[in-house]
Each structure stands twice: as C-alpha cells, then as structure tokens.
Protein backbone atom coordinates (compact mmCIF):
# COMPACT_ATOMS: atom_id res chain seq x y z
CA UNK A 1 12.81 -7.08 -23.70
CA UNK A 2 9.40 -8.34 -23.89
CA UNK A 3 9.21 -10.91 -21.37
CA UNK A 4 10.61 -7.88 -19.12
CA UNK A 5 7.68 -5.99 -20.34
CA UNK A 6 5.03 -8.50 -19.66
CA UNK A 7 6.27 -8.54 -16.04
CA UNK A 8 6.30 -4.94 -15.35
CA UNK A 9 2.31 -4.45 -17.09
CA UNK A 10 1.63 -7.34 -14.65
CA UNK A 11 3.39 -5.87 -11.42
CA UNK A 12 1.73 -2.10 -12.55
CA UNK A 13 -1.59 -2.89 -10.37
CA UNK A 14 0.13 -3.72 -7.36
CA UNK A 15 2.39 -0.54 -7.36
CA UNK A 16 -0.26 1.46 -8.04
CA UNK A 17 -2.63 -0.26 -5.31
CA UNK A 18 0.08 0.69 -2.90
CA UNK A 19 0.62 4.36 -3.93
CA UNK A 20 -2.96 5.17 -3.21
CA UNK A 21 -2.53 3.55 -0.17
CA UNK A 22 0.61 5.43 1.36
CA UNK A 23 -0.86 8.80 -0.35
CA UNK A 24 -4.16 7.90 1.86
CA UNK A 25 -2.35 7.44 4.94
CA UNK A 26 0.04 10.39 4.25
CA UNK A 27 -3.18 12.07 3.69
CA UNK A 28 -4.52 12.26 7.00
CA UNK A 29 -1.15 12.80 8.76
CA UNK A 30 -1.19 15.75 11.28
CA UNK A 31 1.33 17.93 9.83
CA UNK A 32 -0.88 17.41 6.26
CA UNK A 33 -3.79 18.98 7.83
CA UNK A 34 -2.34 21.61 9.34
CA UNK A 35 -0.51 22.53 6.01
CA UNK A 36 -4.14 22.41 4.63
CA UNK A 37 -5.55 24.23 7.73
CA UNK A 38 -3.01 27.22 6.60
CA UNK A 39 -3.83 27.43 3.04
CA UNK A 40 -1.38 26.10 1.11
CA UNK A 41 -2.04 25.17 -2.12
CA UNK A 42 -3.59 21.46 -3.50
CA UNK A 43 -0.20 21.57 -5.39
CA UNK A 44 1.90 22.36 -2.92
CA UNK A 45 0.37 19.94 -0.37
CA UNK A 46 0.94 16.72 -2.93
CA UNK A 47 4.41 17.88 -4.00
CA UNK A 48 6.11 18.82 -0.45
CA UNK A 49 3.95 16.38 1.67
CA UNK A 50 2.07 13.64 0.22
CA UNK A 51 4.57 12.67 -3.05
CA UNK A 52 7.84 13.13 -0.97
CA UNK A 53 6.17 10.83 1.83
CA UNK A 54 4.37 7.84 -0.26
CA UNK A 55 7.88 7.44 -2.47
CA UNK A 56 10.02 5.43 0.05
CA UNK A 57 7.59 2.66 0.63
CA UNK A 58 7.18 2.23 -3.58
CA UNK A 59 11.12 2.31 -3.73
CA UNK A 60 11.75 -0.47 -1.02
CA UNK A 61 9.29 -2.87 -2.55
CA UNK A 62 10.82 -2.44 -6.46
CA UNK A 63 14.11 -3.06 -4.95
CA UNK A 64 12.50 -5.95 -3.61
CA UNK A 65 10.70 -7.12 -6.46
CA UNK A 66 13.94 -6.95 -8.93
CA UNK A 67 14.52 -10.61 -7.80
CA UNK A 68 11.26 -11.76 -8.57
CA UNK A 69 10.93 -10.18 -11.42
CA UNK A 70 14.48 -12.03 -12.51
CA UNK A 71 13.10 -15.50 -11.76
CA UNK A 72 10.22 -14.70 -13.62
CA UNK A 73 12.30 -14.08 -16.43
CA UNK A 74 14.41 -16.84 -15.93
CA UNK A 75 11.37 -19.20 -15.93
CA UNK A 76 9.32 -17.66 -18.85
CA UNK A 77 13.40 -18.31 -20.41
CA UNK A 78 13.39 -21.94 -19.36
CA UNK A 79 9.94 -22.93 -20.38
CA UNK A 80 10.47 -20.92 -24.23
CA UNK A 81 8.45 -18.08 -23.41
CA UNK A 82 11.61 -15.82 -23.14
CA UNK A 83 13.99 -14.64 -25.56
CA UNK A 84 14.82 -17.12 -28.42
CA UNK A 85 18.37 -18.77 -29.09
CA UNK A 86 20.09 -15.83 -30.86
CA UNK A 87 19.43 -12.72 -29.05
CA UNK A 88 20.40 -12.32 -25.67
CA UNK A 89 17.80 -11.00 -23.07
C-alpha cells in the first residue's frame, strides 16, 4: 500500500499539469464562449462544458499509466523498497 502511494503523490503533478491544460484549451472553445456570451453561470460553464470536456484526456492517460505504475511497483519490490516478506502487496 505504500509503495502504491509513493507512486500516485509522484504521478499527482503530471495529472494535474494536464488538467489545467485541457480546461485551458476547453476554455477558449467556440461553443464555451458563446455559453459565456449568453450568461450562463461560472458554475454552469465548468460543470456542463469545461469538466465534462477535460475528463477524457485525464482518463486515457491513467489507463495508460496503470502499467507503469505496476513496474514501478514491481521494481521498488525487487530492489526491497516494496512490501516486506509477509504481507502481500
């Protein structure tokens, strides 16, 4: 459990570096501006446009990084860094 915790706190930057990437880019999208150009809502605009849009990029790239984040394991396992002898990881 804590060797899969280490690698998540290390992977957080990157996921979070490409959020406020896809919610800039979603951000300046035509249909966002009219929505904003009608008046809807802050809320509404990150909810219905900007969250719904920036999600499938995050989700491909953790499906992605599930193997990586295996071998990591795997090696922090091999070189004793990893769970110890009795309790499985």
């Amino acid at each position: 459990f804590n060797a899969m915790l280490a690698i998540a706190i290390v992977r957080i930057p990157f996921y979070v570096r490409l959020a406020r990437g896809q919610a800039l880019v979603v951000r300046q999208y035509t249909y966002v501006q009219a929505a904003k150009t009608f008046g809807a809502s802050r809320w509404h605009l990150i909810n219905w446009h900007i969250l719904r849009n920036s999600l499938p990029p995050l989700i491909v790239q953790a499906s992605l990084d599930i193997g990586s984040a295996i071998l990591m394991a795997a090696t922090l396992g091999f070189i004793g860094l990893g769970a110890q002898q009795p309790s499985a990881e």
